[in-house]
PDB file of N, CA and C in Angstrom:
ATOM      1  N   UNK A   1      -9.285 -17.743 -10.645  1.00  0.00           N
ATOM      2  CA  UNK A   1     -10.525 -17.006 -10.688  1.00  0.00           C
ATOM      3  C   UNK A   1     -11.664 -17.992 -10.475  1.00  0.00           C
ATOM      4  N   UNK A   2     -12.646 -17.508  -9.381  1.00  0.00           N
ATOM      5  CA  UNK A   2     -13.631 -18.409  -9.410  1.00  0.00           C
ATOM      6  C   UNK A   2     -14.672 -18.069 -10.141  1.00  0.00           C
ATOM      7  N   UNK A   3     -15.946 -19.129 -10.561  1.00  0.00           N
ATOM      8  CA  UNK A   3     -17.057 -19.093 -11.562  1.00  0.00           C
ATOM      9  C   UNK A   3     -17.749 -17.915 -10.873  1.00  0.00           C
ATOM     10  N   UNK A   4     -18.001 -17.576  -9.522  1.00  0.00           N
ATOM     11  CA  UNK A   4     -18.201 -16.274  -9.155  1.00  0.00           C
ATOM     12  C   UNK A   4     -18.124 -15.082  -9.733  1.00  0.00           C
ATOM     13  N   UNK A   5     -16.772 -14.920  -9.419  1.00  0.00           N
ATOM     14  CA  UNK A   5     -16.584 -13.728  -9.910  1.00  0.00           C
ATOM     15  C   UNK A   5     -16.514 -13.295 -11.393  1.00  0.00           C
ATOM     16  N   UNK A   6     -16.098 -14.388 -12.262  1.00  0.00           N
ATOM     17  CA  UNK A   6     -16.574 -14.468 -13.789  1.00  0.00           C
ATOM     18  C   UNK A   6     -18.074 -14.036 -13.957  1.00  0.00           C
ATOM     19  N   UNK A   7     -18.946 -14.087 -13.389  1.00  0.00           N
ATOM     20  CA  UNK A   7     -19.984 -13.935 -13.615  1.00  0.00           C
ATOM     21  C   UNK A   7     -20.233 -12.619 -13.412  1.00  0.00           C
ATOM     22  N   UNK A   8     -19.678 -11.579 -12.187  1.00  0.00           N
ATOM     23  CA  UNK A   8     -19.529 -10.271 -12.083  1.00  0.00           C
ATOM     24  C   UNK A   8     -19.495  -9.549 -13.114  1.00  0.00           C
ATOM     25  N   UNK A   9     -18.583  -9.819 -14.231  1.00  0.00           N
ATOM     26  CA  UNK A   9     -17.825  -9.323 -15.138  1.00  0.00           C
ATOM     27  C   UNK A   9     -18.610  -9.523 -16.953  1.00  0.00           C
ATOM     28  N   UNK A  10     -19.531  -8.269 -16.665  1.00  0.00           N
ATOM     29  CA  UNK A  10     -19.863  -8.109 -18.258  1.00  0.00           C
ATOM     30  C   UNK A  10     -19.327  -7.604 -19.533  1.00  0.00           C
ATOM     31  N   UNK A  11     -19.072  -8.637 -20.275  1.00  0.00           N
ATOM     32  CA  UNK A  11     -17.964  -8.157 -21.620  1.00  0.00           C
ATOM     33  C   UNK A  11     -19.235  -7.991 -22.441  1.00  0.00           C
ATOM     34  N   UNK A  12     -18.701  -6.200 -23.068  1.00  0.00           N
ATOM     35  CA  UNK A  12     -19.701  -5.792 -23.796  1.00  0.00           C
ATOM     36  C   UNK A  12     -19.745  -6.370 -25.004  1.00  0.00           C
ATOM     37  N   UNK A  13     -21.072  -6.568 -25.813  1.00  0.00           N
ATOM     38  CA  UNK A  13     -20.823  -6.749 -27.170  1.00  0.00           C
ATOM     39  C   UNK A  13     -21.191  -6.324 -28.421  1.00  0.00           C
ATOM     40  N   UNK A  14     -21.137  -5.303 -28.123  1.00  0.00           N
ATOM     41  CA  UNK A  14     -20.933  -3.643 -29.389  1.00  0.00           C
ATOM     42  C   UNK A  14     -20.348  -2.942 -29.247  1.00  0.00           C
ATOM     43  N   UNK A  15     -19.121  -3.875 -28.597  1.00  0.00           N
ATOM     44  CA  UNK A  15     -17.384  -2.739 -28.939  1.00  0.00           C
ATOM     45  C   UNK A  15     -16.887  -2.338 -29.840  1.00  0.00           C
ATOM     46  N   UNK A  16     -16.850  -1.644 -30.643  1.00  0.00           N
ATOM     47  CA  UNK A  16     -16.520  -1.446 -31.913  1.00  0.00           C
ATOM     48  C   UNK A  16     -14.415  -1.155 -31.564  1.00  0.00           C
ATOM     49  N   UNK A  17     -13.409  -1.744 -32.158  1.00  0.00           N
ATOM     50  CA  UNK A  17     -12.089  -2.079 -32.243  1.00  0.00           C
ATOM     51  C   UNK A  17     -11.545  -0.608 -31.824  1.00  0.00           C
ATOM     52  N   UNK A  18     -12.264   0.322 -32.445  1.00  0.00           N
ATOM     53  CA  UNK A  18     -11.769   1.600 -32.549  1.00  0.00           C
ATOM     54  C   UNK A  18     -11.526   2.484 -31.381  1.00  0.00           C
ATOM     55  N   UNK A  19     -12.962   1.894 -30.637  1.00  0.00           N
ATOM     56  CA  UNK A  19     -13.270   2.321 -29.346  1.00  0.00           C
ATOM     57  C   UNK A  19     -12.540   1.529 -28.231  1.00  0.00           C
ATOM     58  N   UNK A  20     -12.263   0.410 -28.458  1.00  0.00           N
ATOM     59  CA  UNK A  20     -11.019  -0.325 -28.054  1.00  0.00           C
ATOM     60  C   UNK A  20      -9.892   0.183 -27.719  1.00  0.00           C
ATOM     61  N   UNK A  21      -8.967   0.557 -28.613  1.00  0.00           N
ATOM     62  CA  UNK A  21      -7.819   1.045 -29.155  1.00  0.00           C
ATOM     63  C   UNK A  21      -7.880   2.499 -28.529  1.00  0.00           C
ATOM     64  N   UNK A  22      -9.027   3.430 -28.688  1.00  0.00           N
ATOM     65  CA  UNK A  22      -9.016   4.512 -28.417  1.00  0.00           C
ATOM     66  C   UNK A  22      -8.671   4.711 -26.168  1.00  0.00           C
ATOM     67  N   UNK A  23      -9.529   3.654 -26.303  1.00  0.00           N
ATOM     68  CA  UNK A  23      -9.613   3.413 -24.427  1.00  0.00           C
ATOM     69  C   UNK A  23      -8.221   3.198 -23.673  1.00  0.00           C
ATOM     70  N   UNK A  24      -7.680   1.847 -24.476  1.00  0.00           N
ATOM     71  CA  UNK A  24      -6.381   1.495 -24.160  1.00  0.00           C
ATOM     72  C   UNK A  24      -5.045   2.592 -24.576  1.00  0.00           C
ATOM     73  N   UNK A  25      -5.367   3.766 -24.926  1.00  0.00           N
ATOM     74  CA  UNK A  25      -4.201   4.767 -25.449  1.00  0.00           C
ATOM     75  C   UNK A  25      -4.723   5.579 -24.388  1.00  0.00           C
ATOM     76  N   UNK A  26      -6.144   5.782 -24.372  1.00  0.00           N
ATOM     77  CA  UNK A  26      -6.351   6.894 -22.969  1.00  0.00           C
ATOM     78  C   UNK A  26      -5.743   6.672 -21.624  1.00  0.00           C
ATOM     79  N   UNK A  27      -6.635   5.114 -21.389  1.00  0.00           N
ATOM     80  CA  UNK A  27      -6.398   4.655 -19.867  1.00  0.00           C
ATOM     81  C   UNK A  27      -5.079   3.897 -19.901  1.00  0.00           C
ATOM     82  N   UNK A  28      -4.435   3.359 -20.370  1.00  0.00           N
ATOM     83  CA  UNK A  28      -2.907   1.894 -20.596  1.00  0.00           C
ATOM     84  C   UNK A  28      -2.105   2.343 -21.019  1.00  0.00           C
ATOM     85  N   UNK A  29      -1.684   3.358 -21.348  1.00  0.00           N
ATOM     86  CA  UNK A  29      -0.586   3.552 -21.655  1.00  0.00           C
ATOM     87  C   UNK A  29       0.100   3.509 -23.361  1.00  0.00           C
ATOM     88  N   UNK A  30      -1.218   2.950 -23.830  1.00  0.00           N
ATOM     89  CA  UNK A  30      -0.619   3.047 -25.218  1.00  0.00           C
ATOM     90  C   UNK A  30      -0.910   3.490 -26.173  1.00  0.00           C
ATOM     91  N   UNK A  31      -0.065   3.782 -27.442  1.00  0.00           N
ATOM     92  CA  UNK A  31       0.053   4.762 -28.315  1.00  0.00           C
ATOM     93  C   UNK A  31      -0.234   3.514 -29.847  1.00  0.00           C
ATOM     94  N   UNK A  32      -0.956   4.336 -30.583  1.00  0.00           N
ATOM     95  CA  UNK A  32      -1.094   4.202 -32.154  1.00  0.00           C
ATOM     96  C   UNK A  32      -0.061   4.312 -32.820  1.00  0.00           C
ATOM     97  N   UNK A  33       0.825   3.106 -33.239  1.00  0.00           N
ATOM     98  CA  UNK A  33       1.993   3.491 -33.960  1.00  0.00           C
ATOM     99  C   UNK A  33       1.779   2.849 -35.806  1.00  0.00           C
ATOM    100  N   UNK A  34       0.401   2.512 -35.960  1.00  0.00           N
ATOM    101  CA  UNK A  34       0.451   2.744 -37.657  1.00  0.00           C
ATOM    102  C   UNK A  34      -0.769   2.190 -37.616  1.00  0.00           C
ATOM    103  N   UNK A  35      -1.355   1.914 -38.783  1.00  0.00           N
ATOM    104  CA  UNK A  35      -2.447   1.055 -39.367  1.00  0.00           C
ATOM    105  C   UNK A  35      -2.539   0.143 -40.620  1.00  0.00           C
ATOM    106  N   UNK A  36      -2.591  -0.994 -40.465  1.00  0.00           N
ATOM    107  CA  UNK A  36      -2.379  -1.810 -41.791  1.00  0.00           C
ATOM    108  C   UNK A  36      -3.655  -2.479 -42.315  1.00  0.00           C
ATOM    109  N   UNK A  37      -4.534  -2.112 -43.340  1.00  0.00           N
ATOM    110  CA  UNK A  37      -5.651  -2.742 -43.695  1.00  0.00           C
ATOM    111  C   UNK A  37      -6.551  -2.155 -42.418  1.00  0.00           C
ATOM    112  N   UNK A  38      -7.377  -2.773 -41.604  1.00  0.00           N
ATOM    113  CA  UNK A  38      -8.667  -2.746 -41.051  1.00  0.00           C
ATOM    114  C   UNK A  38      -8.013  -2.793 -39.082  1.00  0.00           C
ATOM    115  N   UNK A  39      -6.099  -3.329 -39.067  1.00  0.00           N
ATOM    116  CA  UNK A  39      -6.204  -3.649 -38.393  1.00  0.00           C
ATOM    117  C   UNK A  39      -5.029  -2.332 -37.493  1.00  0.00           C
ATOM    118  N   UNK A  40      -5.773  -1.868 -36.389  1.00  0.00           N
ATOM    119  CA  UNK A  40      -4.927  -0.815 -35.836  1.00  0.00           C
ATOM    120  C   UNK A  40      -3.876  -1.094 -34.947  1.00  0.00           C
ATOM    121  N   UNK A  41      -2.732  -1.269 -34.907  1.00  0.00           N
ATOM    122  CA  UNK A  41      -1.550  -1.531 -34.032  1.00  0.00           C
ATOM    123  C   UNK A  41      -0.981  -0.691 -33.262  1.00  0.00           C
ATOM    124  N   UNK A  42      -1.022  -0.868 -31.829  1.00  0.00           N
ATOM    125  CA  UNK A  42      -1.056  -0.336 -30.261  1.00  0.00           C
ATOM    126  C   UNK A  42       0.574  -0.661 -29.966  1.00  0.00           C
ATOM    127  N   UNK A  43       1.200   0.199 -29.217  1.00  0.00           N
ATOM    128  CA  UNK A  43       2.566  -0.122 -28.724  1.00  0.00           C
ATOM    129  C   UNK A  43       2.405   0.630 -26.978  1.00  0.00           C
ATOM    130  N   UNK A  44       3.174  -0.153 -25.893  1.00  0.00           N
ATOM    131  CA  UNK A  44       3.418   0.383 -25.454  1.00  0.00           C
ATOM    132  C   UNK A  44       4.734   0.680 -24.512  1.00  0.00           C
ATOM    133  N   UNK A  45       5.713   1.242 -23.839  1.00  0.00           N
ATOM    134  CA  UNK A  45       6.813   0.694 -23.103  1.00  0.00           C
ATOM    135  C   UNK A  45       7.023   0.630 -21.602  1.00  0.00           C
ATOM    136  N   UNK A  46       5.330   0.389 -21.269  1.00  0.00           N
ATOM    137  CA  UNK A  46       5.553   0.449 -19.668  1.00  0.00           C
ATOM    138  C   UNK A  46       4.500  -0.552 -19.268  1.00  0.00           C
ATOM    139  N   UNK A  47       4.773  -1.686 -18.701  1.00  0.00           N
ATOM    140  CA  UNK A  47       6.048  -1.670 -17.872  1.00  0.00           C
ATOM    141  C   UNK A  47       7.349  -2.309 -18.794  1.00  0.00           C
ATOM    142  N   UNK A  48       6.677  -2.970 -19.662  1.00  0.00           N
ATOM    143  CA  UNK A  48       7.672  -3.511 -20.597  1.00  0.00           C
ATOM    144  C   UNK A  48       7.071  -3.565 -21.803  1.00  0.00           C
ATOM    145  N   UNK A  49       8.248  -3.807 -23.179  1.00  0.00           N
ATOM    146  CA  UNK A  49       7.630  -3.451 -24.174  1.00  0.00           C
ATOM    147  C   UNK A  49       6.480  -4.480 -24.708  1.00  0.00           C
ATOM    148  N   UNK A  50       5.351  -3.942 -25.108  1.00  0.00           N
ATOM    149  CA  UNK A  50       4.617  -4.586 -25.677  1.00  0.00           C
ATOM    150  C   UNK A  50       3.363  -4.307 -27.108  1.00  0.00           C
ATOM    151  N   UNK A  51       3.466  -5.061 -28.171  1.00  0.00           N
ATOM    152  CA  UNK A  51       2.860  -4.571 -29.555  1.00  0.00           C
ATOM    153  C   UNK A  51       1.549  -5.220 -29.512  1.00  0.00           C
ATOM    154  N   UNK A  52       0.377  -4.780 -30.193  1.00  0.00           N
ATOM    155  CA  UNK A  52      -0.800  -5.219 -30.102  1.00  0.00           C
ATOM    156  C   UNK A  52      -1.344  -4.740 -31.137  1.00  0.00           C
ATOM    157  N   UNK A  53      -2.140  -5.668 -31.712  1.00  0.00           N
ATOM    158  CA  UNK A  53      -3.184  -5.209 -33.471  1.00  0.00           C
ATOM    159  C   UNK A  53      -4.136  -5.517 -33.050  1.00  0.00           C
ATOM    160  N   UNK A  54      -5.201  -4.449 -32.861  1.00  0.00           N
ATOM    161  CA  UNK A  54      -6.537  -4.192 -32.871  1.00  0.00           C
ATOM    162  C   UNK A  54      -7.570  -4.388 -34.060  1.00  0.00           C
ATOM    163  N   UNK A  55      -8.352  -5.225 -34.558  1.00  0.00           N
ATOM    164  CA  UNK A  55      -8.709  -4.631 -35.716  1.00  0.00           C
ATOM    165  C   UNK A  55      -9.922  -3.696 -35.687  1.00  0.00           C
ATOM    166  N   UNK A  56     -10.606  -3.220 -36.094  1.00  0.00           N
ATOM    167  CA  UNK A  56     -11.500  -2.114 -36.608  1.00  0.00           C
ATOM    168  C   UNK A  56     -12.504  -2.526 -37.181  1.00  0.00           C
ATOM    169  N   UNK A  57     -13.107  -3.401 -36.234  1.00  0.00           N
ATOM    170  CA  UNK A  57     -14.329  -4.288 -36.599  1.00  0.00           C
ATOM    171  C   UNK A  57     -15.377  -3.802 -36.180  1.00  0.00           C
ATOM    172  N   UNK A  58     -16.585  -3.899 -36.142  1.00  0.00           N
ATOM    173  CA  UNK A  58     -17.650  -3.437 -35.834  1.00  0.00           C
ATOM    174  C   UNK A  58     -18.956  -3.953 -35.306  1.00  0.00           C
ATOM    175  N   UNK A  59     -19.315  -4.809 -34.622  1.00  0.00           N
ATOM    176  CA  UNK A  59     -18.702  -4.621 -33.116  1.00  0.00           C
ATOM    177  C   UNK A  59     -17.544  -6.054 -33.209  1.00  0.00           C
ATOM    178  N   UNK A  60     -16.754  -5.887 -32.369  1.00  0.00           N
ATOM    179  CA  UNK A  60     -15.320  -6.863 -31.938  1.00  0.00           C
ATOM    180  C   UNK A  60     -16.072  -8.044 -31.684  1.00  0.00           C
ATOM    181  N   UNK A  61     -15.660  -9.599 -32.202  1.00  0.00           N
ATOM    182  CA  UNK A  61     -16.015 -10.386 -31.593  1.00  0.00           C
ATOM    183  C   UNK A  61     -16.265 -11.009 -30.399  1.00  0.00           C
ATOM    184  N   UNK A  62     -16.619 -11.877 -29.433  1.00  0.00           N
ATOM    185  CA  UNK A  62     -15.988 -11.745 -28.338  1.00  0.00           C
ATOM    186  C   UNK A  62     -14.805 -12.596 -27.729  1.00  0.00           C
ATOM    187  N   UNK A  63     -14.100 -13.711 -29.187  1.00  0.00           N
ATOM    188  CA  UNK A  63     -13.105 -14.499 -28.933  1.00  0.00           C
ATOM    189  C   UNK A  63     -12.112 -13.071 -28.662  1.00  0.00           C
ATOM    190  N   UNK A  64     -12.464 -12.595 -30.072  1.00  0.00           N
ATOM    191  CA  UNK A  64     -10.943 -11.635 -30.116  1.00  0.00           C
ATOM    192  C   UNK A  64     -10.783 -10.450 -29.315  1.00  0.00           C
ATOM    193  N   UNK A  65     -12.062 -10.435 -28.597  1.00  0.00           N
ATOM    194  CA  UNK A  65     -11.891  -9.375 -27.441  1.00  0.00           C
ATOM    195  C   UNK A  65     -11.273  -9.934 -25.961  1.00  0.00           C
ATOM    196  N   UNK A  66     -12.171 -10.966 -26.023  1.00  0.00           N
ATOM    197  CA  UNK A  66     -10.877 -11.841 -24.724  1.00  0.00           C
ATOM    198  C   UNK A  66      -9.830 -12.061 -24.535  1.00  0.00           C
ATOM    199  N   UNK A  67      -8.922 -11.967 -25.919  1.00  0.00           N
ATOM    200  CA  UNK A  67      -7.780 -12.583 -26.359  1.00  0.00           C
ATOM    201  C   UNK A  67      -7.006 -11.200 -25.948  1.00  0.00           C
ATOM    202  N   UNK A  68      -7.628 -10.133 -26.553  1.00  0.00           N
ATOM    203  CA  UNK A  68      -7.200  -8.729 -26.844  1.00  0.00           C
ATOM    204  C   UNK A  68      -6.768  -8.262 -24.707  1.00  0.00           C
ATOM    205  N   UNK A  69      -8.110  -8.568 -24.245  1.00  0.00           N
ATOM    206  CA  UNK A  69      -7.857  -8.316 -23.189  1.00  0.00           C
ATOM    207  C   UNK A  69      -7.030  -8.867 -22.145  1.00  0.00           C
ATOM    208  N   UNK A  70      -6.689 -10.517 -22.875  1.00  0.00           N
ATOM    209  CA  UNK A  70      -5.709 -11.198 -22.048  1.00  0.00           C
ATOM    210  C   UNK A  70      -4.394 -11.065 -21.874  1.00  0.00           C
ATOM    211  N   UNK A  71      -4.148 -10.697 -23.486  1.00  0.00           N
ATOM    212  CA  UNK A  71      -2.794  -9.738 -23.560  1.00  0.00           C
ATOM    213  C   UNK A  71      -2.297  -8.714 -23.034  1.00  0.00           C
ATOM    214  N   UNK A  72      -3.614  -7.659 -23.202  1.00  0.00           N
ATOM    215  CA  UNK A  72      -2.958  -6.416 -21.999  1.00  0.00           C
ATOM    216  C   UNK A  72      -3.155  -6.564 -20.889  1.00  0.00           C
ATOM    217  N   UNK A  73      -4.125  -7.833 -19.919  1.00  0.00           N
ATOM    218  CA  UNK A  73      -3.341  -7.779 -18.857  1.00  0.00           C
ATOM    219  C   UNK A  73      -1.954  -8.415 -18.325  1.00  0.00           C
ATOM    220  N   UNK A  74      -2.025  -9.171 -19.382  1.00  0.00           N
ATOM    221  CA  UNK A  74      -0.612 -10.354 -18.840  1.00  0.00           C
ATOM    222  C   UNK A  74       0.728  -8.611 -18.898  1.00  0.00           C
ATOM    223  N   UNK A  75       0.239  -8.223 -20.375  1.00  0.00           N
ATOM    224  CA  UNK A  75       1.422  -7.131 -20.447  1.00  0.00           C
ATOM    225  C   UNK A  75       1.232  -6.110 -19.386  1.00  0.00           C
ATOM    226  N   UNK A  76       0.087  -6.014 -19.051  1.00  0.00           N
ATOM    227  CA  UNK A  76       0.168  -4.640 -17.682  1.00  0.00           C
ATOM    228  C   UNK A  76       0.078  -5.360 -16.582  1.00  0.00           C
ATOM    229  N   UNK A  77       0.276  -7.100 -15.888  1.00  0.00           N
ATOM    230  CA  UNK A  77       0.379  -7.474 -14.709  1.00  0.00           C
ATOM    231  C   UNK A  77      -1.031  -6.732 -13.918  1.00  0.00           C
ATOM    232  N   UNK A  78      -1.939  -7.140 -14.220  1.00  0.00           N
ATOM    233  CA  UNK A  78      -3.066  -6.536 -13.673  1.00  0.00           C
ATOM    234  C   UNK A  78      -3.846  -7.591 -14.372  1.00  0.00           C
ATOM    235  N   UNK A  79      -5.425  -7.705 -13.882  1.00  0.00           N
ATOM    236  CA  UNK A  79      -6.177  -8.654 -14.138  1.00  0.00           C
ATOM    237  C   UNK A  79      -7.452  -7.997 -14.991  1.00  0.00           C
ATOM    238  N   UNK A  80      -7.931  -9.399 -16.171  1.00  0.00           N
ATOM    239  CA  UNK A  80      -8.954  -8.864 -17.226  1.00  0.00           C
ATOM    240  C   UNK A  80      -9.833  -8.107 -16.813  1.00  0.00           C
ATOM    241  N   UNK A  81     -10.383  -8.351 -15.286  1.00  0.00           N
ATOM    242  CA  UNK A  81     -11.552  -7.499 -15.200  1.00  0.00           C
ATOM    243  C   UNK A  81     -11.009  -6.443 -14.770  1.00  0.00           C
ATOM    244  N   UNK A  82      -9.784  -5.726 -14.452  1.00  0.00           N
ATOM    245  CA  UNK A  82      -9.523  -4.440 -14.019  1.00  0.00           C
ATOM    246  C   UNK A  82      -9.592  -3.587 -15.191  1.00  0.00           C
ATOM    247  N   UNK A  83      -9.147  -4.569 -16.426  1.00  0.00           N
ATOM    248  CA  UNK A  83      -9.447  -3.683 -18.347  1.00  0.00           C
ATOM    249  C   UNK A  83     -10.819  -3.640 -18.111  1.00  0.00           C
ATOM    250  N   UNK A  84     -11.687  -4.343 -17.747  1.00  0.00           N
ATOM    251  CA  UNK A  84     -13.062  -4.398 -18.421  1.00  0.00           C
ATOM    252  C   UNK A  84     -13.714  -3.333 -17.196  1.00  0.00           C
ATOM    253  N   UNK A  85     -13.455  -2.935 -16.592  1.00  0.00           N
ATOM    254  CA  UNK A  85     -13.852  -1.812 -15.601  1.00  0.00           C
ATOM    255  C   UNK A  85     -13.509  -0.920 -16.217  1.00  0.00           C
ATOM    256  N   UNK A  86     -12.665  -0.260 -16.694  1.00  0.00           N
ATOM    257  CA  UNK A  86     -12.030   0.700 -17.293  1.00  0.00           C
ATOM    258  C   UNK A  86     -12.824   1.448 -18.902  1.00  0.00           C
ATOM    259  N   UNK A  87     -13.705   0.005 -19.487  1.00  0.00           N
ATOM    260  CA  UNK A  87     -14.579   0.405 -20.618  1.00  0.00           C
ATOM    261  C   UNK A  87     -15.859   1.298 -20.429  1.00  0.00           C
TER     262      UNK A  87
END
């Protein structure tokens, strides 16, 4: 990725976790399979299996939103800014 196109790409920062979680079950494929404390845990089995804990912060930091987003793309083989289009 070049410094270019990083720059394209605005990561919001009054995501609230919930609204997170809620996006990635609409648009990705994945489902709410419990909640422990503050933090909401995402499953999904396509293309392969993969688990994810959201927490329910208010608004999401933006380490743990990068992190959050790096995971579902590595797990959906698609790239961060195609998640961050999708918000």
């Amino acid at each position: 990725m070049t410094k270019s196109s990083r720059e394209n790409v605005k990561i919001p920062r009054d995501l609230n976790g919930r609204d997170l979680a809620a996006m990635l079950c609409r648009q990705w494929g994945y489902r709410q399979v419990n909640q422990v404390g503050s933090h909401i845990i995402l499953q999904t089995e396509t293309p392969e299996h993969h688990r994810l804990s959201v927490p329910d912060h208010k608004p999401l930091r933006l380490g743990t939103l990068n992190a959050i987003l790096r995971a579902v793309a590595a797990a959906k083989h698609v790239t961060r800014e195609d998640i961050l289009g999708s918000l």
